[in-house]
C-alpha atoms as a PDB file:
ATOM      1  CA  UNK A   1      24.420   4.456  11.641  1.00  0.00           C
ATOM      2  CA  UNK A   2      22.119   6.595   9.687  1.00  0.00           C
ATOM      3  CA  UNK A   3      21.188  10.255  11.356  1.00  0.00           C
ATOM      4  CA  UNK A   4      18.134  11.241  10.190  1.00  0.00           C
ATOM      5  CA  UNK A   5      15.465  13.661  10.572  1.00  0.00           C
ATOM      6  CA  UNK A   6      11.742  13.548  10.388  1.00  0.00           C
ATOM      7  CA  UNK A   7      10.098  16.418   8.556  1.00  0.00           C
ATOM      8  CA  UNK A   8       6.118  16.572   9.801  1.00  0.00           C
ATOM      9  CA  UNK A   9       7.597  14.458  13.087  1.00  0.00           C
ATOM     10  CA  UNK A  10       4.037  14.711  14.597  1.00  0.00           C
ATOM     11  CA  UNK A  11       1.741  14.091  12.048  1.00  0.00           C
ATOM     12  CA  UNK A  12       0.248  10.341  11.420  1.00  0.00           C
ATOM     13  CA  UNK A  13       3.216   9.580   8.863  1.00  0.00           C
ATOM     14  CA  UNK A  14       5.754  10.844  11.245  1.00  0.00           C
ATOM     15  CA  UNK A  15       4.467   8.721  14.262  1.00  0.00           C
ATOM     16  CA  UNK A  16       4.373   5.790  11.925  1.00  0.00           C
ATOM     17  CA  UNK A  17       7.822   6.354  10.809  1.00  0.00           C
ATOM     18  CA  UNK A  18       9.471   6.859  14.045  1.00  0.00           C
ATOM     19  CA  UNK A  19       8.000   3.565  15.326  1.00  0.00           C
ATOM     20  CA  UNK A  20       9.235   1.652  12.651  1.00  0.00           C
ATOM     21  CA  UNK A  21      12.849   3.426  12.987  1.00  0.00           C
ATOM     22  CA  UNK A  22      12.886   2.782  16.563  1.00  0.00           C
ATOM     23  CA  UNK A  23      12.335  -0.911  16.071  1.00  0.00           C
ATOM     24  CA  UNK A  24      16.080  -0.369  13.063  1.00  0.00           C
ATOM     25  CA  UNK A  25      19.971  -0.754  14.293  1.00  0.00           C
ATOM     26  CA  UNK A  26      20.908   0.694  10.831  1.00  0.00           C
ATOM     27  CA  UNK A  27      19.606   4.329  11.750  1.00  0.00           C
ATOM     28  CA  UNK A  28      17.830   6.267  14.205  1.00  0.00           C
ATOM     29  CA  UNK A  29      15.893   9.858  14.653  1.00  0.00           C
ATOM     30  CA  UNK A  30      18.127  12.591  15.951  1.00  0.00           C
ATOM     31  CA  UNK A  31      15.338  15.202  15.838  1.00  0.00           C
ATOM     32  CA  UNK A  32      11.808  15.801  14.025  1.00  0.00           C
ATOM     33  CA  UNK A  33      10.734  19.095  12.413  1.00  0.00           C
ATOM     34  CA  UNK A  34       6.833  20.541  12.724  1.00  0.00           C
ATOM     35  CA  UNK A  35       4.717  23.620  12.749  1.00  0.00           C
ATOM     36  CA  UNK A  36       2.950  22.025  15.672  1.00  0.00           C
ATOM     37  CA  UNK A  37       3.613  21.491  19.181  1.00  0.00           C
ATOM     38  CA  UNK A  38       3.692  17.911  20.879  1.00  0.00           C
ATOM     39  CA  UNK A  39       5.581  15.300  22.972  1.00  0.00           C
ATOM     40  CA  UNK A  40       8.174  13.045  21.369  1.00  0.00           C
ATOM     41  CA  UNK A  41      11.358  11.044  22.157  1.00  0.00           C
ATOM     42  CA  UNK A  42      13.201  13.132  20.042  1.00  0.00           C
ATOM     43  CA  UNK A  43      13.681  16.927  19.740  1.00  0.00           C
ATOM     44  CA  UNK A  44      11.290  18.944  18.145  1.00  0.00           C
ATOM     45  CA  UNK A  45      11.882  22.500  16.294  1.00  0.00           C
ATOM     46  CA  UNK A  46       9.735  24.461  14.286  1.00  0.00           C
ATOM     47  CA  UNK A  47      12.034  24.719  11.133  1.00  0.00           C
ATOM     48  CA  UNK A  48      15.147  23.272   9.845  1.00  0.00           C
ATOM     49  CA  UNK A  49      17.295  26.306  10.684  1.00  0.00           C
ATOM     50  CA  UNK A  50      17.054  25.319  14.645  1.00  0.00           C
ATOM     51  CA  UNK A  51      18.552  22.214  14.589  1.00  0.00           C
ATOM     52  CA  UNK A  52      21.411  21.489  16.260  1.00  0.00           C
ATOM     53  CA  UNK A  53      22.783  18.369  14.986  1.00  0.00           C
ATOM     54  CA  UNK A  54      23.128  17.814  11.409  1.00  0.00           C
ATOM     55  CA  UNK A  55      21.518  14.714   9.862  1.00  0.00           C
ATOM     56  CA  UNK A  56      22.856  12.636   7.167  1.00  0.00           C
ATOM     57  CA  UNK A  57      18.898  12.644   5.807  1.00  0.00           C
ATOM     58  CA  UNK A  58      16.083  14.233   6.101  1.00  0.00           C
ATOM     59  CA  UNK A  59      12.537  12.851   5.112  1.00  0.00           C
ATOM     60  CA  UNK A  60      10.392  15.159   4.668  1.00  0.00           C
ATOM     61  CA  UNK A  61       6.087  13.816   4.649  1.00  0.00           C
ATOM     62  CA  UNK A  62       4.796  17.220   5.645  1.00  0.00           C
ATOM     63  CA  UNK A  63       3.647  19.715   3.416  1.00  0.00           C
ATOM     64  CA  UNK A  64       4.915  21.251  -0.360  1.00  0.00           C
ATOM     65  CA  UNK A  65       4.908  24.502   1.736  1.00  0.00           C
ATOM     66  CA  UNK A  66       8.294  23.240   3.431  1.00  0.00           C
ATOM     67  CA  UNK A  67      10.330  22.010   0.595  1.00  0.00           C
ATOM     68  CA  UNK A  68      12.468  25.676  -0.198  1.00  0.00           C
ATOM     69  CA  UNK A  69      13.149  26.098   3.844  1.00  0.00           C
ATOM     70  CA  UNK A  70      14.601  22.059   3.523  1.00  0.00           C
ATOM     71  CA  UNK A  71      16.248  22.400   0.395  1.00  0.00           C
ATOM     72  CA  UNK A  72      18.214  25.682   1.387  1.00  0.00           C
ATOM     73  CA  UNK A  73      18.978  23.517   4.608  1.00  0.00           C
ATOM     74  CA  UNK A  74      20.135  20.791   3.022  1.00  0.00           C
ATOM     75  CA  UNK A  75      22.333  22.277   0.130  1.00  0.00           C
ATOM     76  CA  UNK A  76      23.767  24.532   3.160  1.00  0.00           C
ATOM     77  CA  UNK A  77      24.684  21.341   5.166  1.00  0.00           C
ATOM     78  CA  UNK A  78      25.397  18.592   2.762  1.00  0.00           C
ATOM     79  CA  UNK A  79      22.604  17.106   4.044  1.00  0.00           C
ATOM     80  CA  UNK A  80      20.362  14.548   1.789  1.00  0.00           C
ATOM     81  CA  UNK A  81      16.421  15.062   1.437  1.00  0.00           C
ATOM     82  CA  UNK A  82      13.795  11.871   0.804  1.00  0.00           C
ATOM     83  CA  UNK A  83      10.721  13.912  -0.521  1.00  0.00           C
ATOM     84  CA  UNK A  84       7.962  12.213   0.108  1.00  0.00           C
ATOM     85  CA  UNK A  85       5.308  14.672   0.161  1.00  0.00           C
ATOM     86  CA  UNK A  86       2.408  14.562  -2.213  1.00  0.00           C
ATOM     87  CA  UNK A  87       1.143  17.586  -4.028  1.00  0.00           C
ATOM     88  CA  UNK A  88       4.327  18.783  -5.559  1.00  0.00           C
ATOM     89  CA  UNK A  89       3.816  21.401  -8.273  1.00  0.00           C
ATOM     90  CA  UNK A  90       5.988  21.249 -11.413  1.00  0.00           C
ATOM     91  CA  UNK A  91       7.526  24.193 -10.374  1.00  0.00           C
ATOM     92  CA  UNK A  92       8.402  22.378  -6.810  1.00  0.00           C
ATOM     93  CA  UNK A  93      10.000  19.603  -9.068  1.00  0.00           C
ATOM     94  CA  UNK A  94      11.517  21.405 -11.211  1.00  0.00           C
ATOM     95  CA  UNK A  95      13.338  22.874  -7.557  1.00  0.00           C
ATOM     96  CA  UNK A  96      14.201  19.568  -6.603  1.00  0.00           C
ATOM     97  CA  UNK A  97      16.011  18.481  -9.609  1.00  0.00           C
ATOM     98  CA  UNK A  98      18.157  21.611  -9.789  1.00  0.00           C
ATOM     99  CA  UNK A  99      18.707  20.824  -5.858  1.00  0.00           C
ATOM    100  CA  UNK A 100      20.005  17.185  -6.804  1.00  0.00           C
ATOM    101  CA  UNK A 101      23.288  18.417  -8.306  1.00  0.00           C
ATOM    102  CA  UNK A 102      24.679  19.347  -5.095  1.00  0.00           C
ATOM    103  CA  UNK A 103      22.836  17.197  -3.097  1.00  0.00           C
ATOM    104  CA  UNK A 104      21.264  13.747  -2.611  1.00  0.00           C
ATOM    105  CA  UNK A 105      18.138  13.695  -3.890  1.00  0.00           C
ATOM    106  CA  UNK A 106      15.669  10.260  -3.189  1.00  0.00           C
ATOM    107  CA  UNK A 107      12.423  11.936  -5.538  1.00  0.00           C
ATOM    108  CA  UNK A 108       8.989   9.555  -6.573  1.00  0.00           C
ATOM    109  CA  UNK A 109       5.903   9.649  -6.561  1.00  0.00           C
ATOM    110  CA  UNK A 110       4.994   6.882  -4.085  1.00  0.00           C
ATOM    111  CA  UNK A 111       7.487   4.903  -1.541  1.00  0.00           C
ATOM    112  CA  UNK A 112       5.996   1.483  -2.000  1.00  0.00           C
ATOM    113  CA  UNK A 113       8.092  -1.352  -3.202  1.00  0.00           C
ATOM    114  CA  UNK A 114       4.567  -2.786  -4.380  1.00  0.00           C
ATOM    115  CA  UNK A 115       3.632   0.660  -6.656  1.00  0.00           C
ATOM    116  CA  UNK A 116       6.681   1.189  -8.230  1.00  0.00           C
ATOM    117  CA  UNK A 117       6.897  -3.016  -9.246  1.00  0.00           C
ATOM    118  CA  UNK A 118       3.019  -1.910 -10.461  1.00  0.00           C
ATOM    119  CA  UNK A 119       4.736   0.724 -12.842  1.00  0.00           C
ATOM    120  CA  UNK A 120       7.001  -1.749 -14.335  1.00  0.00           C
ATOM    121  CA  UNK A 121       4.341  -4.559 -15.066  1.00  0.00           C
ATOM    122  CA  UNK A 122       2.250  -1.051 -16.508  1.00  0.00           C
ATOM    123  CA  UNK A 123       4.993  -0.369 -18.644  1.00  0.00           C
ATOM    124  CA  UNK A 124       5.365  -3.983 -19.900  1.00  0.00           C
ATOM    125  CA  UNK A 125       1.721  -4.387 -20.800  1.00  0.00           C
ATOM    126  CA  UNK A 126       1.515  -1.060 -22.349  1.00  0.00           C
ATOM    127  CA  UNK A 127       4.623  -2.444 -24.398  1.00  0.00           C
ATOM    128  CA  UNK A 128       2.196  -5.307 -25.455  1.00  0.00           C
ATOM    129  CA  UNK A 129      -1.419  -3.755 -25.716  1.00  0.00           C
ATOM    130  CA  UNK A 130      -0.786  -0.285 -26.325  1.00  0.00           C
ATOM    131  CA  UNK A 131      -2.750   1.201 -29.502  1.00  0.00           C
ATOM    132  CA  UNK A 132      -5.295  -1.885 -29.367  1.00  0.00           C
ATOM    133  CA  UNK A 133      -6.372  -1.289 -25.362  1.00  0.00           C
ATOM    134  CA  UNK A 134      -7.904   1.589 -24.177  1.00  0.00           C
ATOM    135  CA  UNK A 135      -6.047   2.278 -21.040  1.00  0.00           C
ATOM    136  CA  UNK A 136      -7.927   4.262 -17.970  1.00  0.00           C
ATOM    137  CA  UNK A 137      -6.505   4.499 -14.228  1.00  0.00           C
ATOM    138  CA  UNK A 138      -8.682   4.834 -11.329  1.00  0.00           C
ATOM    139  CA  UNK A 139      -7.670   5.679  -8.133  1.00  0.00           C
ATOM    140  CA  UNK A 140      -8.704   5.997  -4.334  1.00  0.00           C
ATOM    141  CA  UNK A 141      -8.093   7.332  -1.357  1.00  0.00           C
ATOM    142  CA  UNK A 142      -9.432   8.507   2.460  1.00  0.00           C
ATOM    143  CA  UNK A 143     -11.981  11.256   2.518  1.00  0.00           C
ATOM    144  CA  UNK A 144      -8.759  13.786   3.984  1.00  0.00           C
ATOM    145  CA  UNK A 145      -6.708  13.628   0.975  1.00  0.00           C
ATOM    146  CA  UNK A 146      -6.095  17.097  -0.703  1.00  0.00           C
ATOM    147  CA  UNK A 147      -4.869  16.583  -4.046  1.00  0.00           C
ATOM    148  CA  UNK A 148      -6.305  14.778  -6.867  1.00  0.00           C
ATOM    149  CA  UNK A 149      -5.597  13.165  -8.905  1.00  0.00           C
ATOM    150  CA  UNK A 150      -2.653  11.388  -6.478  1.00  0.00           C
ATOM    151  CA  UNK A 151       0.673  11.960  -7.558  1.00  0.00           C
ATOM    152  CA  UNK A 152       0.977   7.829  -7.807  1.00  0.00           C
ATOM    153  CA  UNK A 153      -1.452   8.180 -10.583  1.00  0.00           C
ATOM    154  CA  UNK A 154       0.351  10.682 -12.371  1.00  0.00           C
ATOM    155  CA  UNK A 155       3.233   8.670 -12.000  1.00  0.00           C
ATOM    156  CA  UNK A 156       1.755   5.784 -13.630  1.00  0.00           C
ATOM    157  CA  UNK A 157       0.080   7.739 -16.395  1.00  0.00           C
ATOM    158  CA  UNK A 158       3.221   9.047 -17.157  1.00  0.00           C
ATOM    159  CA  UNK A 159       5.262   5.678 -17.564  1.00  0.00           C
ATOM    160  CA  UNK A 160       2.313   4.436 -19.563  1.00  0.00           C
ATOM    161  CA  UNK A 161       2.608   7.586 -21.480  1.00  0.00           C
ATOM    162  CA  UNK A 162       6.998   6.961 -22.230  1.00  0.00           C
ATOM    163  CA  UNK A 163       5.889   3.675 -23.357  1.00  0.00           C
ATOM    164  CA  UNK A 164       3.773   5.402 -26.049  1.00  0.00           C
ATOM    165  CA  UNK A 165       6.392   7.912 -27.182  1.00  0.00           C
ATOM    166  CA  UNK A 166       4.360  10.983 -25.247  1.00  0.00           C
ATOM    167  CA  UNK A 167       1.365   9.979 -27.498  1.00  0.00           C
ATOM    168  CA  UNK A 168      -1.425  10.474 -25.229  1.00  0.00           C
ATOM    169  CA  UNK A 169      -3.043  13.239 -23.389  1.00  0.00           C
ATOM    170  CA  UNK A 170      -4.624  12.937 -19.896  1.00  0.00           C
ATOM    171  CA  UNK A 171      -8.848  12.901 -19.202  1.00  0.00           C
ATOM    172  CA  UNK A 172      -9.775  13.750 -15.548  1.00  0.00           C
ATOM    173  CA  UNK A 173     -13.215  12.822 -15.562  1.00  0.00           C
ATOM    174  CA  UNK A 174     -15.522  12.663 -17.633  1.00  0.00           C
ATOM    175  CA  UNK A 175     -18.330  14.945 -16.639  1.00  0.00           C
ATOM    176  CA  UNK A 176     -17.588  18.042 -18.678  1.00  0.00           C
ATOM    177  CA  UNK A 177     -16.668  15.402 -21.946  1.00  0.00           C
ATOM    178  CA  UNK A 178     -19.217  15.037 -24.285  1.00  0.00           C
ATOM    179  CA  UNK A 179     -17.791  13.054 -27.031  1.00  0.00           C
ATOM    180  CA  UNK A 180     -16.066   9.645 -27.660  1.00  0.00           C
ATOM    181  CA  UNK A 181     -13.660   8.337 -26.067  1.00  0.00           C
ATOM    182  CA  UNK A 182     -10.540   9.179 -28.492  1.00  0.00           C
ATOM    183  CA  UNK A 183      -7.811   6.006 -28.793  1.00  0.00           C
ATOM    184  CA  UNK A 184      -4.888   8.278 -27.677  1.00  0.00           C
ATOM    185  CA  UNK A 185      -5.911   9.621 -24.265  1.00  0.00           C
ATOM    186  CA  UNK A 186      -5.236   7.894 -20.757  1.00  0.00           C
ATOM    187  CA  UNK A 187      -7.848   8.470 -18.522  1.00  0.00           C
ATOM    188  CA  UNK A 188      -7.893   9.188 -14.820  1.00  0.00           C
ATOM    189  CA  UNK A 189     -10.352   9.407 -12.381  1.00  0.00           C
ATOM    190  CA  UNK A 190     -10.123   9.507  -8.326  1.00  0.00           C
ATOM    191  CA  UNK A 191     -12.298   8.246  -5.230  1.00  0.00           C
ATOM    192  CA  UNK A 192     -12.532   9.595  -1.896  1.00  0.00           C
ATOM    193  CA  UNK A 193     -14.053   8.167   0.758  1.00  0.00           C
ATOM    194  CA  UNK A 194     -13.656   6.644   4.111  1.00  0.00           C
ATOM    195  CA  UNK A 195     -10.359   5.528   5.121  1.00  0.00           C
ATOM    196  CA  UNK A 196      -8.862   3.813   2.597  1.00  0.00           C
ATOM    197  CA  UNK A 197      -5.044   4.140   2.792  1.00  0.00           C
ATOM    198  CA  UNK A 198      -4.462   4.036  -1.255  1.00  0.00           C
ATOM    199  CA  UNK A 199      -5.521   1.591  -4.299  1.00  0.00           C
ATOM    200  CA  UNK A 200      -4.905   1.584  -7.714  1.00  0.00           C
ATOM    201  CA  UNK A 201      -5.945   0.044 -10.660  1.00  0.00           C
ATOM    202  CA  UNK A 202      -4.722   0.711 -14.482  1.00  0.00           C
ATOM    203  CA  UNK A 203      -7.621  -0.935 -16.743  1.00  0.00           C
ATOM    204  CA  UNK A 204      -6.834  -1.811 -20.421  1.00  0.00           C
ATOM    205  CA  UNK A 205      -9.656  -2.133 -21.831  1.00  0.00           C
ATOM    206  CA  UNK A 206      -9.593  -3.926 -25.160  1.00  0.00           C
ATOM    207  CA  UNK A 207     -11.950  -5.660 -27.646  1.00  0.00           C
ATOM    208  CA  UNK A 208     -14.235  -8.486 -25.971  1.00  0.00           C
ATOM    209  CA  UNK A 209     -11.224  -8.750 -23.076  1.00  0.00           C
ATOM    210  CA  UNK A 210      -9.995  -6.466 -20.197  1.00  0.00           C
ATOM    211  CA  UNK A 211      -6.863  -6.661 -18.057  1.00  0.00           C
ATOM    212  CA  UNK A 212      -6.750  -4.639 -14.887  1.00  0.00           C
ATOM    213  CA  UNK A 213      -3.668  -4.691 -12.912  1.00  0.00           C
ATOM    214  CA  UNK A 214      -4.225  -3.548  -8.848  1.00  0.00           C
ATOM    215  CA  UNK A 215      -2.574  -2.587  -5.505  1.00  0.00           C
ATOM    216  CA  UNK A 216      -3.724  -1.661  -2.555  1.00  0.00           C
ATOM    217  CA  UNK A 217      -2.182  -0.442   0.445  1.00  0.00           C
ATOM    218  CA  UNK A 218      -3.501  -2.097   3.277  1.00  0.00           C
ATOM    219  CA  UNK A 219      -1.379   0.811   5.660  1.00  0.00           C
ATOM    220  CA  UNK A 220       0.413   3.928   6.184  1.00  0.00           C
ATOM    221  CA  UNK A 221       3.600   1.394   6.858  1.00  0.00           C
ATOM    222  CA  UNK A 222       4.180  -0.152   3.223  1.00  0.00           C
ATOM    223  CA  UNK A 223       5.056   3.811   2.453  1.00  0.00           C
ATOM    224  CA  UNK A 224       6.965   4.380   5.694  1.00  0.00           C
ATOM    225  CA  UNK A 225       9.385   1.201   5.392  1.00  0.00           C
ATOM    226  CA  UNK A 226      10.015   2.679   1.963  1.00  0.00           C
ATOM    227  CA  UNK A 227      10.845   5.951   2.976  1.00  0.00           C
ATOM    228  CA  UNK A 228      13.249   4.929   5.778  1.00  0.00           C
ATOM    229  CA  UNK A 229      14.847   2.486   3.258  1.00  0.00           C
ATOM    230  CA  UNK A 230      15.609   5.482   0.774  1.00  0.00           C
ATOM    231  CA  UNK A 231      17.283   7.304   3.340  1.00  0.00           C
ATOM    232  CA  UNK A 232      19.555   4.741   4.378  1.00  0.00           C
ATOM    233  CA  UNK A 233      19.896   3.980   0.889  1.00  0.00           C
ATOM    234  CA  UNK A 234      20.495   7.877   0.166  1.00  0.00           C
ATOM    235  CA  UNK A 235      22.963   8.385   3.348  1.00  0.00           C
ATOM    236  CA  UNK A 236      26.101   6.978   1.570  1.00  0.00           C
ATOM    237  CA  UNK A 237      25.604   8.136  -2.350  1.00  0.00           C
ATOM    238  CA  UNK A 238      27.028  11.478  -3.865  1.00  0.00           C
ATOM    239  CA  UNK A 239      25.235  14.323  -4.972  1.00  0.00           C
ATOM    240  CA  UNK A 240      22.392  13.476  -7.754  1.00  0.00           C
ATOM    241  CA  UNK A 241      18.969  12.172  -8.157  1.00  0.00           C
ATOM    242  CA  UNK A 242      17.580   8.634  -7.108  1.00  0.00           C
ATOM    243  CA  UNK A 243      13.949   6.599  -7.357  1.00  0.00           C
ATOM    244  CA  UNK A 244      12.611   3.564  -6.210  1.00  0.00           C
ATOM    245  CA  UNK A 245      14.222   2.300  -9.312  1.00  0.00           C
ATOM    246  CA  UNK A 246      17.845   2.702  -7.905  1.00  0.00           C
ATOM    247  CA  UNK A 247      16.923   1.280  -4.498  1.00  0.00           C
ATOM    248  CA  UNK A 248      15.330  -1.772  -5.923  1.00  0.00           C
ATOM    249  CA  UNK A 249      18.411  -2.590  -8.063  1.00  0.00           C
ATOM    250  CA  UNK A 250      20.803  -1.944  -4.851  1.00  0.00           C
ATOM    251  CA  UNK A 251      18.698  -4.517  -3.319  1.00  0.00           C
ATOM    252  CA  UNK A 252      19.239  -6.519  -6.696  1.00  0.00           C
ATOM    253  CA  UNK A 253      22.648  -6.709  -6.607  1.00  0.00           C
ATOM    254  CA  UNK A 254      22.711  -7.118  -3.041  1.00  0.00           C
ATOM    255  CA  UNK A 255      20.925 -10.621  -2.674  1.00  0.00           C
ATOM    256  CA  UNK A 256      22.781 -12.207  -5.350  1.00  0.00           C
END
C-alpha cells in the first residue's frame, strides 16, 4: 500500500485525484496539503511541516510557489515528490534535479500516457522530415490557465529540438516578426479560451503536403490517473530522477 499525499488537496486537480485514489487498493491518501480551508476525508494542513504521518509520495498539482517548502520536506523525510505543477522556472528545475540525488524524483512536463506517446511519434517524424518540413506547434487551453506557452509544448519543442541536434530556436508568435519564416526555428503559439482541458497539435508543414499529429484531453482525469500511477510507480525506486518514459517501460516489461 502506497501512502501518499496530495499537495493542492482542494483545488479541482486534487478533488479529481482523490476520487480516482479512493476508487485504488494499491494506495490511498493519508493527508492533503493547501493554503485554503475546506472539508475533506482526509486531513488537511497548511504546509508540509504539519504533517503527522509521513508519506511514501507526495504529488504535488498546486503552485511553483510550494516546491522549496516540499522539497526540504521530502529530502528531510525520505519522502518521494511527483511534480506535477505547471509553470516551473528553470531555476525551479534546475532545484528539482539537484533534489533527485537524494530523493525520488517523478519530473515531466505533462502526466498523460497519450502526450508523452505524442512526443515519441514527434520525435520519429522529426527523424524523417526534419530540414525539409517546417515544423510549428500550436496549443490550447481554458481561459484560467496562467502560463503560456504550456510546459507540454515546451516539452515537445524540445524533443523535436534533440532530434535536430539543438538546431533550432523557438518563435512565440508572430506579431512582433516581420520577416520570413527562417527553416531552423520551431514555432509556438497558444489559445485560450473556454474550457478546454488541453490539445495539441505539432504541424510539419512541408512542400505541397502537411502532417499534423494531435491530442486532446477530453478531462482533468487522463492527467490525474497519470499522476497517481507515478507515485505508485515512484514509492518503491531509490533515490534519482524518473519520466513518463520509465513508467511506460515498467509497464512494458510488465505485460510481457
Amino acid at each position: 500500500m502506497t501512502d501518499i499525499v496530495l499537495c493542492g488537496a482542494l483545488g479541482k486537480m486534487g478533488r479529481v485525484l482523490g476520487s480516482i485514489i479512493s476508487q485504488r487498493s494499491d494506495c490511498r491518501v493519508i493527508a492533503g496539503i493547501d493554503k485554503a480551508d475546506g472539508d475533506a476525508c482526509f486531513p488537511i494542513v497548511h504546509s508540509p511541516s504539519q504533517l503527522t504521518q509521513r508519506p511514501d509520495v507526495i504529488i504535488d498539482f498546486s503552485h511553483p510557489s510550494s516546491l522549496d517548502g516540499l522539497l526540504d520536506y521530502c529530502r528531510a523525510n525520505g519522502t518521494a515528490l511527483v511534480a506535477a505543477t505547471t509553470g516551473y522556472s528553470d531555476e525551479d528545475i534546475a532545484r528539482i534535479k539537484a533534489a533527485s540525488s537524494q530523493i525520488g524524483v517523478f519530473f515531466t512536463w505533462n502526466m498523460s500516457l497519450g502526450i508523452n506517446l505524442l512526443v515519441t511519434l514527434a520525435k520519429k517524424a522529426t527523424q524523417i522530415l526534419g530540414g525539409q518540413f517546417d515544423i510549428e506547434i500550436v496549443e490550447k487551453h481554458h481561459n484560467q490557465k496562467l502560463d503560456a506557452p504550456s510546459g507540454t509544448a515546451l516539452m515537445l519543442a524540445n524533443a523535436i529540438n534533440e532530434e535536430l541536434d539543438q538546431s533550432c530556436t523557438y518563435v512565440y508568435d508572430r506579431h512582433s516578426v516581420r520577416q520570413k519564416r527562417s527553416s531552423n526555428e520551431i514555432g509556438i503559439h497558444s489559445i485560450r479560451g473556454g474550457t478546454i482541458v488541453g490539445e495539441h497539435d505539432i504541424i510539419f508543414a512541408g512542400r505541397d503536403e502537411v502532417i499534423t499529429l494531435s491530442h486532446q484531453a477530453a478531462s482533468k482525469e487522463v492527467f490525474a490517473v497519470g499522476a497517481v500511477n507515478a507515485a505508485v510507480f515512484l514509492a518503491s525506486k531509490p533515490a534519482g530522477l524518473y519520466d513518463m518514459n520509465d513508467l511506460m517501460c515498467t509497464e512494458q516489461t510488465g505485460n510481457q
